[in-house]
C-alpha atoms as a PDB file:
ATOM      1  CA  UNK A   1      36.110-179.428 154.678  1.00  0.00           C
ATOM      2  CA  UNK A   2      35.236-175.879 154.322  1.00  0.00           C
ATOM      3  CA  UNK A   3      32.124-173.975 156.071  1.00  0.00           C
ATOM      4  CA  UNK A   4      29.463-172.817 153.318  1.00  0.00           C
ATOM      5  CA  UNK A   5      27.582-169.870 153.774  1.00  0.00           C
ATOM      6  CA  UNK A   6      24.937-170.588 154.755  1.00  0.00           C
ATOM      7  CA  UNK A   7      26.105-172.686 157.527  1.00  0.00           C
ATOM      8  CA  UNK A   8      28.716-169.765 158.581  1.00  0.00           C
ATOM      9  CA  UNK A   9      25.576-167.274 158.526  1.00  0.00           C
ATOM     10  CA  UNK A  10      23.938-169.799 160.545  1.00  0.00           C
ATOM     11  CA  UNK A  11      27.041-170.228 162.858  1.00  0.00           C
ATOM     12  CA  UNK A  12      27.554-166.531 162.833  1.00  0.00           C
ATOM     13  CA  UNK A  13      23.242-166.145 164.077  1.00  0.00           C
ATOM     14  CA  UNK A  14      23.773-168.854 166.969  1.00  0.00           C
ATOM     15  CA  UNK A  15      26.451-166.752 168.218  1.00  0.00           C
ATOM     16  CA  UNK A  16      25.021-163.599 168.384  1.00  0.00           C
ATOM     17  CA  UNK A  17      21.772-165.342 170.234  1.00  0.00           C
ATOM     18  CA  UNK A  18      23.719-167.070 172.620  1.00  0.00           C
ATOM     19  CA  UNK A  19      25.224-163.047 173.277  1.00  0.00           C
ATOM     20  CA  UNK A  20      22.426-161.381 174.789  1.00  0.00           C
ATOM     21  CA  UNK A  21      20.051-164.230 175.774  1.00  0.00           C
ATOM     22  CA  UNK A  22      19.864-168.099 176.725  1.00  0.00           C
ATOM     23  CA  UNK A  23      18.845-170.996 175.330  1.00  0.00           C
ATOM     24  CA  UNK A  24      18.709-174.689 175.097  1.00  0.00           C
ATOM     25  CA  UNK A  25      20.628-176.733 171.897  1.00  0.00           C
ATOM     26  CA  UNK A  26      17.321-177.391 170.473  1.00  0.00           C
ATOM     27  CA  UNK A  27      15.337-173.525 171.659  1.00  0.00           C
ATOM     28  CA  UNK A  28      17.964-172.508 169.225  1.00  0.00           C
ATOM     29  CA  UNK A  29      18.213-175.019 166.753  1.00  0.00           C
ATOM     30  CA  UNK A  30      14.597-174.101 166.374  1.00  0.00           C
ATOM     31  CA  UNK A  31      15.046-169.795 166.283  1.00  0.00           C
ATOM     32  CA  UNK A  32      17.592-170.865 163.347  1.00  0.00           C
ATOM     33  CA  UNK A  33      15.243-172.753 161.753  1.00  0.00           C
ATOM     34  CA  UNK A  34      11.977-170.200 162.614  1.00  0.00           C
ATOM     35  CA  UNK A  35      14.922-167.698 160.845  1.00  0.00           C
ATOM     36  CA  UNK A  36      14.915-169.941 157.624  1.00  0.00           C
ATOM     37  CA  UNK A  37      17.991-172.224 158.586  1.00  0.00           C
ATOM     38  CA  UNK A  38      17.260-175.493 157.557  1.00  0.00           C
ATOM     39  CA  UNK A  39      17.579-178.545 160.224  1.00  0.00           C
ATOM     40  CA  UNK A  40      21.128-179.063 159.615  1.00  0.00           C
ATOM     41  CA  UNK A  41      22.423-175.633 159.029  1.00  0.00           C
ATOM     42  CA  UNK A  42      20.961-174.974 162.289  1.00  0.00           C
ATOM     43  CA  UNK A  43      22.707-177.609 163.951  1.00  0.00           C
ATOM     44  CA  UNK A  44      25.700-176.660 162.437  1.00  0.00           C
ATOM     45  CA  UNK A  45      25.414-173.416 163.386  1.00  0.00           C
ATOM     46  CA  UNK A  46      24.383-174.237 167.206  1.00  0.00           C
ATOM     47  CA  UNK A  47      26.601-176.858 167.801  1.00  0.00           C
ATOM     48  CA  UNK A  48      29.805-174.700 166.368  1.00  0.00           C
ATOM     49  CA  UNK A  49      29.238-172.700 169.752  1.00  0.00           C
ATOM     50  CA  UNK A  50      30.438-175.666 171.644  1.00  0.00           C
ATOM     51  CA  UNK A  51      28.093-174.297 174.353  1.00  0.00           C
ATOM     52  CA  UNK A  52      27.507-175.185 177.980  1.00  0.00           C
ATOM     53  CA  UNK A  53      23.952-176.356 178.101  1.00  0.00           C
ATOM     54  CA  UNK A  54      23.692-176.425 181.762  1.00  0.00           C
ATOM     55  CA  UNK A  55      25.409-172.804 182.034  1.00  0.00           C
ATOM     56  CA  UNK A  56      22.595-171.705 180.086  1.00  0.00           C
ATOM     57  CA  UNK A  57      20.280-173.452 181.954  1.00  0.00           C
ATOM     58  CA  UNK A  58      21.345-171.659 185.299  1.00  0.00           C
ATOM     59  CA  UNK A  59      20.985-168.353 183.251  1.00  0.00           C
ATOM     60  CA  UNK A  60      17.122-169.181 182.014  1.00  0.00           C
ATOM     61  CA  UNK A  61      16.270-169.901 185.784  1.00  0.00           C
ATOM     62  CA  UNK A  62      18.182-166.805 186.847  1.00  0.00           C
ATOM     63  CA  UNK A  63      16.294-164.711 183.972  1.00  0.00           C
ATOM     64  CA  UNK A  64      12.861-165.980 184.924  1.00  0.00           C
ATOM     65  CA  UNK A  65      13.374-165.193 188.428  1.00  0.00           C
ATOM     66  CA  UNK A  66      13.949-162.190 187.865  1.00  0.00           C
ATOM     67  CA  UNK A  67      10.811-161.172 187.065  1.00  0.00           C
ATOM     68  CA  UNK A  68       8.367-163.749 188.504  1.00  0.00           C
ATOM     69  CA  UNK A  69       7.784-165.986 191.029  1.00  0.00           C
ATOM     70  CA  UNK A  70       8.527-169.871 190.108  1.00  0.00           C
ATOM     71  CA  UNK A  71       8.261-172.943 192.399  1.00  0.00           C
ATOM     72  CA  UNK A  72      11.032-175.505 192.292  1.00  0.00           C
ATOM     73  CA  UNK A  73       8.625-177.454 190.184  1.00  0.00           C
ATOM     74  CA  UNK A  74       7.003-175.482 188.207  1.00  0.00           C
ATOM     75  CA  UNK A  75      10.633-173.222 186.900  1.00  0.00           C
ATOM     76  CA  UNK A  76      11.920-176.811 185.893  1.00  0.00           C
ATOM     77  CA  UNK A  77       8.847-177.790 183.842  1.00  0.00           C
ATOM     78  CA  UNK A  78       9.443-173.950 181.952  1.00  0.00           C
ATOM     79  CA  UNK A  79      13.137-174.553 181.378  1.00  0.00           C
ATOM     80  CA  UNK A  80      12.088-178.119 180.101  1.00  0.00           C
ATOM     81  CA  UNK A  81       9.654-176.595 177.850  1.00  0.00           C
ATOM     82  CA  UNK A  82      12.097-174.098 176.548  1.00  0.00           C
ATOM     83  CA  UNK A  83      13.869-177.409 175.519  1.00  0.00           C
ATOM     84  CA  UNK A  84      16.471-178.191 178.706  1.00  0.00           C
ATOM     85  CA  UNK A  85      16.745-181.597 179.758  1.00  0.00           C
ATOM     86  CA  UNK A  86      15.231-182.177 183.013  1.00  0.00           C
ATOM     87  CA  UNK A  87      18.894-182.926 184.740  1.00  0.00           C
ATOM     88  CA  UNK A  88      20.161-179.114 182.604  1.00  0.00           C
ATOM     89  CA  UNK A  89      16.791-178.123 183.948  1.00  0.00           C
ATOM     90  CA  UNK A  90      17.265-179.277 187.195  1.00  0.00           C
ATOM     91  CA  UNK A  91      20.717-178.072 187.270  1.00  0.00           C
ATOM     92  CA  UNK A  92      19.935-174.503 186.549  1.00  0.00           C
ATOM     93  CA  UNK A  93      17.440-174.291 188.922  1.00  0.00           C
ATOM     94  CA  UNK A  94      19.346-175.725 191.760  1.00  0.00           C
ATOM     95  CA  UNK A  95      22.093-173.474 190.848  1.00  0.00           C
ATOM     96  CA  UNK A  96      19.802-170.151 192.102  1.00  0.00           C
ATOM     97  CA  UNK A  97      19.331-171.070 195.663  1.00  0.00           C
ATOM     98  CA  UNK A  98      15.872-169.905 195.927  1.00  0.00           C
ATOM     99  CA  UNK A  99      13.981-169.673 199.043  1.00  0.00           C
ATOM    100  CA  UNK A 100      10.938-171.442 197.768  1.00  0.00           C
ATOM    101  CA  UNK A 101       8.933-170.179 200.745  1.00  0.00           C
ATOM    102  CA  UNK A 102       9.840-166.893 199.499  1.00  0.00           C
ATOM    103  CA  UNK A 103       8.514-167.543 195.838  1.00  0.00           C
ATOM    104  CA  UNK A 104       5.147-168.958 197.361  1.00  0.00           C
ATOM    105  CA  UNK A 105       5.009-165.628 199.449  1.00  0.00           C
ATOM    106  CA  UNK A 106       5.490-163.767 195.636  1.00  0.00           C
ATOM    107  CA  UNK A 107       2.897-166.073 193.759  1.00  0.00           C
ATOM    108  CA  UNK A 108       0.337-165.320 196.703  1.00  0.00           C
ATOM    109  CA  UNK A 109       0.593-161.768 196.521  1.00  0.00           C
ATOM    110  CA  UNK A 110       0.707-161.880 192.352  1.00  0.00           C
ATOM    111  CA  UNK A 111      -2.386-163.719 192.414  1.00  0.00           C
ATOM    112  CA  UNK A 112      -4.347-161.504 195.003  1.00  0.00           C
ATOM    113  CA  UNK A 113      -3.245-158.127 192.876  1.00  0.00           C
ATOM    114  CA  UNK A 114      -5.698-159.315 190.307  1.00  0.00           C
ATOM    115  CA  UNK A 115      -8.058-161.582 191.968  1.00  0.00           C
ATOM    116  CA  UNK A 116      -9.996-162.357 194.917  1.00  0.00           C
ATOM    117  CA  UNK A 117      -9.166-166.036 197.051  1.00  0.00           C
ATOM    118  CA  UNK A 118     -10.246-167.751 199.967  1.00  0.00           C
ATOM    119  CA  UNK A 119      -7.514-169.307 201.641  1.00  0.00           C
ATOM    120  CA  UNK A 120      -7.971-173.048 201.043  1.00  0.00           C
ATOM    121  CA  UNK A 121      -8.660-171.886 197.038  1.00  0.00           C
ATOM    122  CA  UNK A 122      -5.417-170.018 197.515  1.00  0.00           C
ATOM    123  CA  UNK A 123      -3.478-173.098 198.396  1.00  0.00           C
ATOM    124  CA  UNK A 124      -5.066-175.175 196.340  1.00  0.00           C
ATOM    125  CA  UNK A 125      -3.613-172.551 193.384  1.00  0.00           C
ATOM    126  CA  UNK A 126      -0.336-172.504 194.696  1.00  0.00           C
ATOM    127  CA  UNK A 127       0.195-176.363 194.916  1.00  0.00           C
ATOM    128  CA  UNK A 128      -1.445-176.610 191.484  1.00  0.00           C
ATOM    129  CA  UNK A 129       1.699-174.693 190.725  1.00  0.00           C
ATOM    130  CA  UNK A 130       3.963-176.677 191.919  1.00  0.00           C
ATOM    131  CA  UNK A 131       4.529-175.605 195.568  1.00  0.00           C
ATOM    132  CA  UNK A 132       4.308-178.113 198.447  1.00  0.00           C
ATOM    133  CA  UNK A 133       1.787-177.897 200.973  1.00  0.00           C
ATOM    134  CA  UNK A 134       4.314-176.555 203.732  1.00  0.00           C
ATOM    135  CA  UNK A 135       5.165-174.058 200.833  1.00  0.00           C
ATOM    136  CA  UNK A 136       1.417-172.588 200.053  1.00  0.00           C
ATOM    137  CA  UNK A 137       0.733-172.774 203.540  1.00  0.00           C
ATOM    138  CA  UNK A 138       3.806-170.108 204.543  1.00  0.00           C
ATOM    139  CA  UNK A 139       2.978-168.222 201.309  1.00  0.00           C
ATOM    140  CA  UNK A 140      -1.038-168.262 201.858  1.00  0.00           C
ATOM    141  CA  UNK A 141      -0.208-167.082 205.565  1.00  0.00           C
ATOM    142  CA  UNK A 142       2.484-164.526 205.178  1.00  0.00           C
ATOM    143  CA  UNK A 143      -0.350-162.156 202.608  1.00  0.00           C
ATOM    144  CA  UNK A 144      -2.292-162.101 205.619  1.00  0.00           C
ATOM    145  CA  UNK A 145      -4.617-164.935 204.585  1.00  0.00           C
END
């Protein structure tokens, strides 16, 4: 069976995504279909690419990290949003070997750039974003509150 068109173009669009950025099968299934791809051109298109899911999973987490602090938590939920699995999620997350107390020290700091906190409200922030207790205590402490 030959490839139409429209699912090469859409083939041909999943591939030059999956170049310069990451996604999940169905984060790109829908950018085909946001593009004008219907359901099953984009599927075509995205599953053509024969594409490690949890490789891209590991370079979500890595891109998000880059530029902002994530707990454990909290990055999974993202990447699950964006469409991962939990166990790609989980898997790409895992795969950064963040220092968590590290990320709670970042997320402190963010949050008193723009805002005033007591310490016990600053916890309570951090956990509400997924850090542990042990986490948003080290955080909380190491901004000096």
């Amino acid at each position: 069976m030959s490839e139409s068109v429209a699912d090469g173009n859409a083939r041909e669009s999943a591939a030059s995504y999956l170049e310069y950025s990451s996604f999940s099968r169905s984060g790109l299934i829908a950018q085909l279909e946001y593009e004008g791809f219907t359901n099953a051109q984009a599927e075509y298109g995205v599953d053509a690419q024969g594409a490690d899911w949890n490789a891209q999973a590991v370079l979500s987490a890595a891109s998000y990290l880059e530029y902002s602090s994530f707990s454990r938590s909290g990055l999974i939920d993202q990447l699950e949003y964006e469409g991962f699995t939990n166990a790609q999620a989980e898997h790409g997350v895992d795969a950064q070997g963040a220092d968590w107390n590290a990320q709670a020290v970042l997320s402190a700091a963010s949050y008193l750039e723009y805002s005033s906190f007591s310490r016990s409200e600053l916890i309570a922030q951090l956990e509400y974003d997924g850090f542990t207790n042990t986490q948003a205590e080290y955080g909380v402490t190491a901004v000096g509150l």
